[in-house]
Protein backbone atom coordinates (compact mmCIF):
# COMPACT_ATOMS: atom_id res chain seq x y z
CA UNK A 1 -149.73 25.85 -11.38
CA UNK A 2 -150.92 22.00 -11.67
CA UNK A 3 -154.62 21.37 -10.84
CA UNK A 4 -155.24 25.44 -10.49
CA UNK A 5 -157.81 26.71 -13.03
CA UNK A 6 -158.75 30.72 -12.82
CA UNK A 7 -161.82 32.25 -14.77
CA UNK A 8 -162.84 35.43 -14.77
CA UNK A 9 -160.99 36.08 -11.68
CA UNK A 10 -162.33 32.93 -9.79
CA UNK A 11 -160.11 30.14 -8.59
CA UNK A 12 -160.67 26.26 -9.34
CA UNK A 13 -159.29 23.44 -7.84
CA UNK A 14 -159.89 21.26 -11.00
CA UNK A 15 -158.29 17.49 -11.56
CA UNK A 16 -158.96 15.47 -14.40
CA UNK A 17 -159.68 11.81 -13.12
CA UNK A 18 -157.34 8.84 -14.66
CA UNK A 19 -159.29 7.08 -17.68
CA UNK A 20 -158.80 3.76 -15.61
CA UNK A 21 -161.02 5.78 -13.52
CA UNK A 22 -163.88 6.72 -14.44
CA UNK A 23 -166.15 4.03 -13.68
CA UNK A 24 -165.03 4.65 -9.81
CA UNK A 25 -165.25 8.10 -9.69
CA UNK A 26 -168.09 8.50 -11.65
CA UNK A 27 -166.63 11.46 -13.63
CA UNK A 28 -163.78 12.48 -15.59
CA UNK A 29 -163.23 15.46 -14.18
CA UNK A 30 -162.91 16.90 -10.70
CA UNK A 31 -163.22 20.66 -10.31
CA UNK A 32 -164.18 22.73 -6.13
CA UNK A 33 -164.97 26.45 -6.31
CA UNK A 34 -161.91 27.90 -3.63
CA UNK A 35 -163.88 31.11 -3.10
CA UNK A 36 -160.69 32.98 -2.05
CA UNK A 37 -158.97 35.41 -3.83
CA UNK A 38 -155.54 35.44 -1.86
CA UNK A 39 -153.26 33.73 -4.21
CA UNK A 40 -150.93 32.25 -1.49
CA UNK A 41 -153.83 30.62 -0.07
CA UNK A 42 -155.40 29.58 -3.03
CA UNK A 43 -152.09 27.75 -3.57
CA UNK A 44 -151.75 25.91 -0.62
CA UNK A 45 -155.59 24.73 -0.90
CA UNK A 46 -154.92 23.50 -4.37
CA UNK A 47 -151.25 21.48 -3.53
CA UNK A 48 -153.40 20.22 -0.53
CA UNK A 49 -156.16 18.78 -2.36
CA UNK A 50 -153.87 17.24 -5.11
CA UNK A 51 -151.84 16.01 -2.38
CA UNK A 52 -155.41 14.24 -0.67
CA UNK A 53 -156.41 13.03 -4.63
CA UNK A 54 -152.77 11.07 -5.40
CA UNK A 55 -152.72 9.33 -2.25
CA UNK A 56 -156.51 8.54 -2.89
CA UNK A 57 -155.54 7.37 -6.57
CA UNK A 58 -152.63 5.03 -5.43
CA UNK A 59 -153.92 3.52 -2.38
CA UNK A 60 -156.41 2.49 -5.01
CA UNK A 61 -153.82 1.13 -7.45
CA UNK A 62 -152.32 -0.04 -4.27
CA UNK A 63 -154.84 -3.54 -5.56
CA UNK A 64 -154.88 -3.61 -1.64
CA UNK A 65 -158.81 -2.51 -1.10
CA UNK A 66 -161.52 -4.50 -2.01
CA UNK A 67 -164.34 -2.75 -3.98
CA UNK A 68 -166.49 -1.76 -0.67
CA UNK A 69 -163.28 -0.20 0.64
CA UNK A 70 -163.13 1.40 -2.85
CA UNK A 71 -166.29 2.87 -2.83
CA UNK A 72 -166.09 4.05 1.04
CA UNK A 73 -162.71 5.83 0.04
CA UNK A 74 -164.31 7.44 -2.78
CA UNK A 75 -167.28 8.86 -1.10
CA UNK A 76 -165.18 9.74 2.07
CA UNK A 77 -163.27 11.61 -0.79
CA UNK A 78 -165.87 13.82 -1.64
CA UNK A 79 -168.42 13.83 1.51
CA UNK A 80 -165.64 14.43 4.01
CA UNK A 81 -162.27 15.95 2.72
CA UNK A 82 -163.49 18.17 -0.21
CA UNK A 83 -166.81 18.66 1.59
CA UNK A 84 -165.19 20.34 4.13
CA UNK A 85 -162.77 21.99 3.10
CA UNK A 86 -162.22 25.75 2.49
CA UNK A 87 -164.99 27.30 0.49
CA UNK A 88 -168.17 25.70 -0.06
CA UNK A 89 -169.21 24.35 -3.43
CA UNK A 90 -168.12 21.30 -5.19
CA UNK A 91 -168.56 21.39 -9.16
CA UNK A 92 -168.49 17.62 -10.39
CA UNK A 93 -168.10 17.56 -14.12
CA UNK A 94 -169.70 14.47 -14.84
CA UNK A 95 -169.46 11.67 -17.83
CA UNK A 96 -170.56 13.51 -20.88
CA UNK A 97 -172.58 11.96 -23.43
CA UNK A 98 -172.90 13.31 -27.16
CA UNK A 99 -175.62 15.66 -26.58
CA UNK A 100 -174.80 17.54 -22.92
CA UNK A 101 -172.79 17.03 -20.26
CA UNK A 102 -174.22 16.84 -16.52
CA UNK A 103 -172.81 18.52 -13.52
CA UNK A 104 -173.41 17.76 -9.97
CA UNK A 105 -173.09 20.49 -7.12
CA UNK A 106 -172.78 19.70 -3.86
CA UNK A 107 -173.62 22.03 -0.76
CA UNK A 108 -172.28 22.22 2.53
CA UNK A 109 -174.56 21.94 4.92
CA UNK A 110 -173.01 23.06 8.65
CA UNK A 111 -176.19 21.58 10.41
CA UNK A 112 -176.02 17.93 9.38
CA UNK A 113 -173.25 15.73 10.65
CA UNK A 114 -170.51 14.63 8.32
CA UNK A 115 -171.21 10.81 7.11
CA UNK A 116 -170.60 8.21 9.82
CA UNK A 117 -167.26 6.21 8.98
CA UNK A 118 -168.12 2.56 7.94
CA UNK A 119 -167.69 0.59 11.05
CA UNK A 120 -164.92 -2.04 11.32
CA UNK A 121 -165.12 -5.37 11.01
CA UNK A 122 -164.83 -7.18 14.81
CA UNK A 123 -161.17 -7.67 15.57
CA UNK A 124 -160.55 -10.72 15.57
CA UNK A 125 -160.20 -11.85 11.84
CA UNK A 126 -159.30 -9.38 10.32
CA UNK A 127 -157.19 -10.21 6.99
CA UNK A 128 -153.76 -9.07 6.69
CA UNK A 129 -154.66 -7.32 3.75
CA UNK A 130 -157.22 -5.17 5.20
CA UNK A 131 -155.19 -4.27 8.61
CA UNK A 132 -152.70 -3.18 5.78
CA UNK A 133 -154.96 -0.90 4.17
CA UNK A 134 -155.88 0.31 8.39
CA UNK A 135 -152.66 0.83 8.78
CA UNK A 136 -152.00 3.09 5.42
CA UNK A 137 -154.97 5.01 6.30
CA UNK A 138 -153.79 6.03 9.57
CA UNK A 139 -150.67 7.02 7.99
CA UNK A 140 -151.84 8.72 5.53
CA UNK A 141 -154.69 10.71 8.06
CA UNK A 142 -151.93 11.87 10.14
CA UNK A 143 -150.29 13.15 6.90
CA UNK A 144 -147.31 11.22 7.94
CA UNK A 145 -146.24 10.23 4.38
CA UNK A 146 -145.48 12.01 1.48
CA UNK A 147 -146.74 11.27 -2.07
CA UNK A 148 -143.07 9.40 -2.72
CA UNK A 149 -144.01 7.52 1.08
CA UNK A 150 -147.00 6.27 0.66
CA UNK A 151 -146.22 5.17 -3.05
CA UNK A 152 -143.27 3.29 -2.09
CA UNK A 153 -145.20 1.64 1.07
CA UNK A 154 -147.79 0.72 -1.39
CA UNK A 155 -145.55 -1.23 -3.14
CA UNK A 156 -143.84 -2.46 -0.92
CA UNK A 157 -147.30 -4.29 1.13
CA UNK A 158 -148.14 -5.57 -2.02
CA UNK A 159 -145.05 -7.50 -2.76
CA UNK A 160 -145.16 -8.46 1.16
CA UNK A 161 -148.43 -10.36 0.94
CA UNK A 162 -147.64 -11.70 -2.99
CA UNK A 163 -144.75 -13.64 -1.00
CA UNK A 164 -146.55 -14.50 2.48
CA UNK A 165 -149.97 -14.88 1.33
CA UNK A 166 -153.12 -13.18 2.22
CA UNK A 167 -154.99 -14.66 5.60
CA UNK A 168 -156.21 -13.77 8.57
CA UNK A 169 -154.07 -11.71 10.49
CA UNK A 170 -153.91 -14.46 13.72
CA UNK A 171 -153.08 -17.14 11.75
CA UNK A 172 -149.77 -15.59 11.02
CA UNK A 173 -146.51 -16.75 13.11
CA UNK A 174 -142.73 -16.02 13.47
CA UNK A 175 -142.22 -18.51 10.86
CA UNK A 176 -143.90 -17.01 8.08
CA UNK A 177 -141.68 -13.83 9.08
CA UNK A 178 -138.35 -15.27 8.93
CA UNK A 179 -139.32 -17.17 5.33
CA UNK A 180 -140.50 -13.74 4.07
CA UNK A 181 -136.86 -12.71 5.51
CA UNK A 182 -134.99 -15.86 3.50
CA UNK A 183 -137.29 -14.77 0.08
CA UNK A 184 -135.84 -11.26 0.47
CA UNK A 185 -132.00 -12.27 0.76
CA UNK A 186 -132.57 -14.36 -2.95
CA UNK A 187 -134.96 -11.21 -4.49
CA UNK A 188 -132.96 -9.41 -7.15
CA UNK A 189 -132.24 -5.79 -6.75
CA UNK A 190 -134.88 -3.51 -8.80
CA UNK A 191 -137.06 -6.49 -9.51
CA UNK A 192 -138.94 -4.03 -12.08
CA UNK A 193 -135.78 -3.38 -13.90
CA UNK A 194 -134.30 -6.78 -14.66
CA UNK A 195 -135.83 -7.06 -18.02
CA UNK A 196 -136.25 -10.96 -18.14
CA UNK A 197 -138.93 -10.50 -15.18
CA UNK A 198 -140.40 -7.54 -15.40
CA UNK A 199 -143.39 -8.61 -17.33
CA UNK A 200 -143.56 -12.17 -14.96
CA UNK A 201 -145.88 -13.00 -12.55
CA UNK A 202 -144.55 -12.85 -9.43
CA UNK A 203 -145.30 -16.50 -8.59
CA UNK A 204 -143.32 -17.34 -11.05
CA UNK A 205 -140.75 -15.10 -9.66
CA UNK A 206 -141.13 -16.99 -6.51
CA UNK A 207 -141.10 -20.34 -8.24
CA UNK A 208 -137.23 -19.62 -9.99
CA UNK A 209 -135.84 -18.03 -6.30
CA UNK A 210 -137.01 -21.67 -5.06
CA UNK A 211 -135.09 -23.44 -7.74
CA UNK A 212 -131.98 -20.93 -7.12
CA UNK A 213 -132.06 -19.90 -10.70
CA UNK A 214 -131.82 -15.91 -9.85
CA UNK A 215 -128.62 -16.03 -7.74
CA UNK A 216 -126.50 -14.85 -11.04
CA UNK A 217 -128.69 -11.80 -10.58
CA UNK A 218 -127.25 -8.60 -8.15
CA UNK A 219 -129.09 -9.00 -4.71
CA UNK A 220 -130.92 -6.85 -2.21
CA UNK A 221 -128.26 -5.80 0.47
CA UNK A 222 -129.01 -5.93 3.78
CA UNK A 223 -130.15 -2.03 4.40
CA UNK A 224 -132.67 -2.43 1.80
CA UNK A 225 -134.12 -5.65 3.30
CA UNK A 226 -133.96 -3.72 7.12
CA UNK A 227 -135.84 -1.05 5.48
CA UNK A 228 -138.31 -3.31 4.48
CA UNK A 229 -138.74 -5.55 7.79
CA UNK A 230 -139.10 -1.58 9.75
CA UNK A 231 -142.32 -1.30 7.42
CA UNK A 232 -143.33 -4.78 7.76
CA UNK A 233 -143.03 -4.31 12.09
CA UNK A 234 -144.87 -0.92 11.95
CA UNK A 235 -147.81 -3.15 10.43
CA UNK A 236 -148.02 -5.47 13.25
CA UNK A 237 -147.04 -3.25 15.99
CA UNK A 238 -150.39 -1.16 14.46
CA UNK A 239 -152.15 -4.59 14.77
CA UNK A 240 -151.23 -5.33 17.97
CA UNK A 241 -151.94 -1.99 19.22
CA UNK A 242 -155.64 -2.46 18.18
CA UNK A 243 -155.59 -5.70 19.49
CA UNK A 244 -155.82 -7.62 16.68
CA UNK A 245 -153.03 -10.16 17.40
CA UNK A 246 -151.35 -11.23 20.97
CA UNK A 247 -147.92 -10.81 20.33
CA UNK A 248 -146.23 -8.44 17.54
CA UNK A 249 -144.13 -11.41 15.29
CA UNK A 250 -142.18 -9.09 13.71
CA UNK A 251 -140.21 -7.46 16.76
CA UNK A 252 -136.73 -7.24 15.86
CA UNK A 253 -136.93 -9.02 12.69
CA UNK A 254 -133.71 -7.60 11.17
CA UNK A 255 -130.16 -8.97 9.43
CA UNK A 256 -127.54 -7.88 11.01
CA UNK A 257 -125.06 -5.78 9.10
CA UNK A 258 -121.65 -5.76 8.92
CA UNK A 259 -121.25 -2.67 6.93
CA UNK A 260 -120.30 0.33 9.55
CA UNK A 261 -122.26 3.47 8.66
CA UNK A 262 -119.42 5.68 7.92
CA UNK A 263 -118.44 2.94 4.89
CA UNK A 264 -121.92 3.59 3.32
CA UNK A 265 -120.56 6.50 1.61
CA UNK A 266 -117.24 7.69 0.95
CA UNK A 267 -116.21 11.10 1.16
CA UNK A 268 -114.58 13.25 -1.75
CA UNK A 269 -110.73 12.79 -1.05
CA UNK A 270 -108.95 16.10 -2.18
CA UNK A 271 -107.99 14.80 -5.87
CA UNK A 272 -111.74 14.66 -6.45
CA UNK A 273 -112.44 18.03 -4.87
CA UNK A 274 -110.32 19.34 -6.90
CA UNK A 275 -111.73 17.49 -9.93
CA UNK A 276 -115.19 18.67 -9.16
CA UNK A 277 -113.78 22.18 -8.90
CA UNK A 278 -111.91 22.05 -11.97
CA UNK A 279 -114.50 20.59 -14.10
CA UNK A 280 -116.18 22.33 -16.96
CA UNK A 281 -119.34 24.39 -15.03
CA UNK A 282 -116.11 26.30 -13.49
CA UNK A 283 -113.48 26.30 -15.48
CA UNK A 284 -114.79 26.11 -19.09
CA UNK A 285 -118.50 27.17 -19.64
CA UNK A 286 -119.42 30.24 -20.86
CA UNK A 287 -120.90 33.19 -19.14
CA UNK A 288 -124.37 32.79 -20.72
CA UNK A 289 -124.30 29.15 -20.23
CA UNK A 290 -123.70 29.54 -16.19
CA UNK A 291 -126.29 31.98 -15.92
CA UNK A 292 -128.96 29.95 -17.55
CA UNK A 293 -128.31 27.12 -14.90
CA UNK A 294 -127.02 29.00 -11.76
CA UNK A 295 -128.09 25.99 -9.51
CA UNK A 296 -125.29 23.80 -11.03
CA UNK A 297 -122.61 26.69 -10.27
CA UNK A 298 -124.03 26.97 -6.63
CA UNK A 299 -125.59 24.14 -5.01
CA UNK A 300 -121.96 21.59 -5.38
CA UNK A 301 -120.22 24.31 -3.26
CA UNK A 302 -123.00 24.86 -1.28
CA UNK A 303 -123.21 21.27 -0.22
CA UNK A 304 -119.18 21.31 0.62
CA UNK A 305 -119.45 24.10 2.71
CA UNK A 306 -123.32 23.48 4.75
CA UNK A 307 -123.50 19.99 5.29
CA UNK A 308 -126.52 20.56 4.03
CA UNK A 309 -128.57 17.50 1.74
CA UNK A 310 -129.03 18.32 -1.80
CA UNK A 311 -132.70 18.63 -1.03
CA UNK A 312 -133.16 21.11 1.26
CA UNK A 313 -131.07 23.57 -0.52
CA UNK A 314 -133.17 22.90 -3.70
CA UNK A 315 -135.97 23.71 -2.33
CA UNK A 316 -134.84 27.31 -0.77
CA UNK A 317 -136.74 30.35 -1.37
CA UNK A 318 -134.90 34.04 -1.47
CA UNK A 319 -136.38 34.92 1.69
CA UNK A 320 -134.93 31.78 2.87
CA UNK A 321 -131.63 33.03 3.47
CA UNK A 322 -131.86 35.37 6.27
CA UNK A 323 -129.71 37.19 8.80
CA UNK A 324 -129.72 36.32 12.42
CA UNK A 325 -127.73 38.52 14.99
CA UNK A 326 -125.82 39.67 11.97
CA UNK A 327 -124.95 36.85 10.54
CA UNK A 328 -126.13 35.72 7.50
CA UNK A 329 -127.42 32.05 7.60
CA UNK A 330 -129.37 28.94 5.89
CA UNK A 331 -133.00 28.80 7.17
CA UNK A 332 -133.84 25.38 6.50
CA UNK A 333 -137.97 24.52 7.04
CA UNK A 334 -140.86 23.17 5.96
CA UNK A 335 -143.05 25.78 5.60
CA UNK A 336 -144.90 26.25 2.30
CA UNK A 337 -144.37 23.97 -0.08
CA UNK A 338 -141.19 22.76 1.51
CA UNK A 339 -140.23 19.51 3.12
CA UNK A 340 -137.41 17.86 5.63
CA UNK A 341 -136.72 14.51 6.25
CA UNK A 342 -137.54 14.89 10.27
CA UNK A 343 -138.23 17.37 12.63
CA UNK A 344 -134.40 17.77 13.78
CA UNK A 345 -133.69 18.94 9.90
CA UNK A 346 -135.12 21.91 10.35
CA UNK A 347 -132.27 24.53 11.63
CA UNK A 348 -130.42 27.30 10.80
CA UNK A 349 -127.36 27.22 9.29
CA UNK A 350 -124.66 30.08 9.20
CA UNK A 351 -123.45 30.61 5.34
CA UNK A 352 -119.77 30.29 5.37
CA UNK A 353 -117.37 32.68 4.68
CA UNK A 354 -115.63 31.05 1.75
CA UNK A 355 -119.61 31.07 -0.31
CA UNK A 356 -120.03 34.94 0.71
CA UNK A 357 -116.32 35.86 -0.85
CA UNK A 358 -117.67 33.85 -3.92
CA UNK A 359 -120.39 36.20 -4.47
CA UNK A 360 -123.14 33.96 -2.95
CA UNK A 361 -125.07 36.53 -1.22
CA UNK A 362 -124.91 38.74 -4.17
CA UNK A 363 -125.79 35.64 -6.12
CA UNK A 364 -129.24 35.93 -3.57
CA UNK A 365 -129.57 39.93 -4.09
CA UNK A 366 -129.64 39.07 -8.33
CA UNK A 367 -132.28 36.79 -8.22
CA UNK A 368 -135.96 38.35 -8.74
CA UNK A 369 -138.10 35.63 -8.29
CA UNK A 370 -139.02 33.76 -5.03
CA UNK A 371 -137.35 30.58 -5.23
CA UNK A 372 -133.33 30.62 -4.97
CA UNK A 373 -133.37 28.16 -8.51
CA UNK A 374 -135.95 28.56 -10.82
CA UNK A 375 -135.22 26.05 -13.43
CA UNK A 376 -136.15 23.35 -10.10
CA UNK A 377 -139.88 22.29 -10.36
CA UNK A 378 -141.18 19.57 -7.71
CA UNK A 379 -142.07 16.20 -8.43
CA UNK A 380 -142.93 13.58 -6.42
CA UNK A 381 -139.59 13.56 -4.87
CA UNK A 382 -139.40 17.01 -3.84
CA UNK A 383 -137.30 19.71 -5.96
CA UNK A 384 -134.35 17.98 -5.55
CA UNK A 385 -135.04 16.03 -8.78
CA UNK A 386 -133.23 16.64 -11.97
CA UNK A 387 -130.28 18.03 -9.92
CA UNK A 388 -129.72 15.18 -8.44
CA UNK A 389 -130.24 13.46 -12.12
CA UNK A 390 -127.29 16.26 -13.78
CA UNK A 391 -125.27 16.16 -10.81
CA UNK A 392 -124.55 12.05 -10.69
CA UNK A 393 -124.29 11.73 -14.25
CA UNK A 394 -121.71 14.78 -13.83
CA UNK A 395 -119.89 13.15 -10.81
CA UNK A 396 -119.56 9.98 -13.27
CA UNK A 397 -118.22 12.03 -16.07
CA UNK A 398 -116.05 14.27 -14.58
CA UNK A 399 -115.07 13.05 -11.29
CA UNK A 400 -115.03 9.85 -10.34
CA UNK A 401 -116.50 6.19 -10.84
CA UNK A 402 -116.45 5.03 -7.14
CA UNK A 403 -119.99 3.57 -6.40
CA UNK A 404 -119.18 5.15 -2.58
CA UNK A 405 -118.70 8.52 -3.91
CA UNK A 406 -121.73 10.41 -5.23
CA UNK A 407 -122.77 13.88 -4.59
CA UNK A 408 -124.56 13.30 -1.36
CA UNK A 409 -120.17 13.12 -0.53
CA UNK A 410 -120.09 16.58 0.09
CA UNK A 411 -121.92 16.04 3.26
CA UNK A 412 -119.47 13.66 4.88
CA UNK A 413 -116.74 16.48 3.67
CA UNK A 414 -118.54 18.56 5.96
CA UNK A 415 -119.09 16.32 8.56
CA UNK A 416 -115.65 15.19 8.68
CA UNK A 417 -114.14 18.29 8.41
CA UNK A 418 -115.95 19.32 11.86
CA UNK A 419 -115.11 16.20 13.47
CA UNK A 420 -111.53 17.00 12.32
CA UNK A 421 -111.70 20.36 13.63
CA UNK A 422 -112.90 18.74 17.31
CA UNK A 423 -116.44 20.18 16.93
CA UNK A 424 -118.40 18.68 19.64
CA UNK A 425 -120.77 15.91 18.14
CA UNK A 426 -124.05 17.75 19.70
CA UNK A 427 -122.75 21.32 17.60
CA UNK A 428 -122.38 18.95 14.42
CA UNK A 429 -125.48 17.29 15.17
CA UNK A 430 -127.65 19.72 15.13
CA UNK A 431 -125.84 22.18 12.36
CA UNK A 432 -126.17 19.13 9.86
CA UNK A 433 -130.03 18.11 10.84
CA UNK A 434 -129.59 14.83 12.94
CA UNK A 435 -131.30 14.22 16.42
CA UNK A 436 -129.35 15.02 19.54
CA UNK A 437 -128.56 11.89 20.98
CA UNK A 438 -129.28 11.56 24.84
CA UNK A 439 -131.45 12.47 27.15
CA UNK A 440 -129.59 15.34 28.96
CA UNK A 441 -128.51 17.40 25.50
CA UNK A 442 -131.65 15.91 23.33
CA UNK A 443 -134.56 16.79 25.50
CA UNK A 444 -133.11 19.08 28.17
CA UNK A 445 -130.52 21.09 26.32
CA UNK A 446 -130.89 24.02 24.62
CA UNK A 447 -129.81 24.69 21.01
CA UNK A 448 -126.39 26.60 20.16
CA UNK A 449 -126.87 30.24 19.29
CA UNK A 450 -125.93 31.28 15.58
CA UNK A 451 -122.58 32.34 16.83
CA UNK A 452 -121.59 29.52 18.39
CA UNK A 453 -123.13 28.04 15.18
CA UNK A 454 -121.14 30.39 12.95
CA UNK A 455 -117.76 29.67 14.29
CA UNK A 456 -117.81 26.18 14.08
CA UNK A 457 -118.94 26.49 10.31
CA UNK A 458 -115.80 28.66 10.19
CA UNK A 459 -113.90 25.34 10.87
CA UNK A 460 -114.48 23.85 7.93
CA UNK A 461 -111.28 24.05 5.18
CA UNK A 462 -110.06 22.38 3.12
CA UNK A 463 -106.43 22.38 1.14
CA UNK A 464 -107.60 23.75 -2.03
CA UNK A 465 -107.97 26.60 -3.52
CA UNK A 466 -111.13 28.39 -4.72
CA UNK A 467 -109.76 31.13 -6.49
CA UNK A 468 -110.12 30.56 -9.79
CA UNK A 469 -114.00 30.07 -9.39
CA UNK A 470 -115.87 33.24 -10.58
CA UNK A 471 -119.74 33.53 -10.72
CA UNK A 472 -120.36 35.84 -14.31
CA UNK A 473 -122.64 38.11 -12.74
CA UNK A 474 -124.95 40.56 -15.14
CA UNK A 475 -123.39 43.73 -15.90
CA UNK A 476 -125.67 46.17 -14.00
């Protein structure tokens, strides 16, 4: 596992520190005693401190802090998070020289107070950088963002004050909003990626949107730029919650779009279910090839028939897939090293009958390991990753070259089909992970049982035939 280190039966936390970093850190290597010798918990101390590390390591690449606010993160780092947390030495492999190489313990002591946090600057003032850099903090203290979350915000803040400049935050008005708005509308999509600017400075970037020479370039559309102007609002609503500012300027700063959100996406009409389900992985592969990458057999039909997205079935563990009131059914959660997208994603989910007569569940009984897909390791997007990667460039290949139709399809097949089938909308709500809507069913009302659950999923059909799709199961 990354960042774990066992000798002679002892568990490490150990890190090595970016080379960029040493001069910050003061080391190049990071490595905490766990004194525990439960593996599970060893495990979630170690993704827990690499998880508090990365989001130390990018708000500092974030270019956002200035080198006081470095050094306070640093030692806040150490004194507070590591200090403190399970087991009690700290082994800090220092900067070696040629001759030995120093290392620094340090000791938890439960009778002195934890260092006092650096005391803010008065209110009023404050630059918009540094309310930013607040603001993150809070975020990330409340363990609100992932590591994909708070890179992306990161980002995204820089850019924001590159084009609207870097002042006190009370100097700022509507004005300097709505031109921030007008700069996004001419910004080319995937700025990074358009190879003719990716090495520019971004004043110059600024300098060519004034003199309309990007507009041959594909633009930002308008969810991407709402996206942006929610993050830039949550800034200023945290500033004028702390009284920093009077008013928050970015209320309701938003384009409006035209595009309804059932045209976002398209779903799979029946010549390209039946493509999918006639394609290679299930027509033409070999036995040995199929078992080697069972997720590719599984997880397209599993989408059709759950609703479910790609990655929260990616992430499943065997002991995920449970039985409730004798039905077999989807737990979907967060626990362990799991994630969902909000707290209405986690449900249950009753396995439909068409995936049990394709062998699913005895799929389930042949694995002997604890995840569901083994060949899925997580990365900063979750495990969701490289089947994502196969499965577009698979959709593109053997299926169909509609921008509106991608894998994430299957889950307006679903949707669709229920609405079809006259499924109330609070039932499909709730079996596919979205809020309940209202305050009568959403705060009030209590969930549907797995029954009612399981015939509902029952309702979903569709006019093809699944037949000819055969999982080669192991002899014995």
């Amino acid at each position: 596992m990354k960042n774990l280190c066992t000798i002679n039966g002892h568990h490490y936390f150990r890190v090595r520190v970016p080379a960029d970093f040493y001069g910050i850190f003061q080391c190049k290597e990071i490595k905490k005693a766990l004194k525990c010798t439960d593996y599970k918990t060893v495990t979630l101390s170690v993704q827990s401190l690499t998880a508090e590390f990365e989001k130390v390591i990018n708000l500092i690449r974030s270019g956002i802090l200035s080198k006081e606010q470095v050094d306070n993160l640093v030692r806040e780092f150490f004194t507070i998070y590591l200090h403190n947390h399970e087991g009690a030495r700290i082994l800090l492999n220092a900067t070696r020289d040629s001759k030995a190489k120093r290392t620094i313990l340090l000791f938890h002591d439960s009778n002195k107070d934890t260092p006092q946090q650096v005391a803010f600057e008065k209110k009023n003032g404050k630059l918009l950088s540094e309310v930013i850099q607040e603001y993150i903090k809070e975020k990330i203290a409340k363990d609100d963002w992932n590591a994909k979350n708070c890179e992306e915000s990161i980002r995204l803040y820089q850019q924001f004050v590159k084009i609207i400049g870097d002042k006190p935050i009370t100097d700022f008005t509507r004005n300097n909003l709505i031109y921030y708005v007008e700069v996004l509308k001419k910004l080319p999509k995937n700025l990074n990626k358009v190879k003719e600017l990716r090495n520019k400075p971004f004043i110059d970037v600024l300098a060519m949107i004034n003199k309309g020479e990007l507009s041959k370039h594909e633009l930002q559309d308008v969810t991407t730029i709402n996206k942006k102007l929610v993050s830039v609002n949550s800034v200023f609503r945290h500033a004028h919650r702390h009284g920093y500012i009077p008013v928050n300027f970015a209320d309701n700063l938003k384009l409006k779009d035209e595009t309804k959100p059932d045209e976002e996406r398209d779903p799979y009409d029946i010549e390209d279910l039946g493509k999918w389900f006639s394609s290679p992985i299930f027509t033409k592969y070999t036995a040995t090839r199929i078992l080697k990458v069972p997720e590719r057999f599984w997880i397209p039909l599993i989408l059709l028939f759950s609703g479910c997205r790609s990655g929260e079935i990616c992430q499943l563990y065997k002991k995920d897939i449970t039985e409730i009131d004798g039905i077999k059914c989807f737990n979907i959660n967060h626990d362990k090293d799991k994630t969902i997208k909000r707290m209405s994603s986690k449900r249950i989910v009753p396995i439909h009958p068409e995936l049990i007569k394709l062998g699913f569940l005895k799929y389930v009984d042949s694995v002997k390991h604890e995840r569901l897909w083994s060949n899925l390791k997580k990365g900063r997007d979750g495990y969701a990753h490289l089947f994502n990667k196969w499965a577009g460039r698979y959709n593109r290949q053997y299926v169909t070259d509609n921008p509106k139709k991608v894998p994430y399809s299957f889950r307006h097949n679903f949707t669709n089909s229920l609405k079809q089938n006259e499924v109330q909308k609070e039932l499909a709500d709730e079996l596919t992970g979205h809020a309940v809507q209202g305050e009568t069913y959403g705060r009030y009302g209590k969930q549907f049982n797995v029954k009612t659950r399981y015939e509902a999923v029952k309702k979903v059909k569709y006019p093809l035939s699944f037949s000819h799709i055969k999982y080669p199961f192991k002899k014995g």
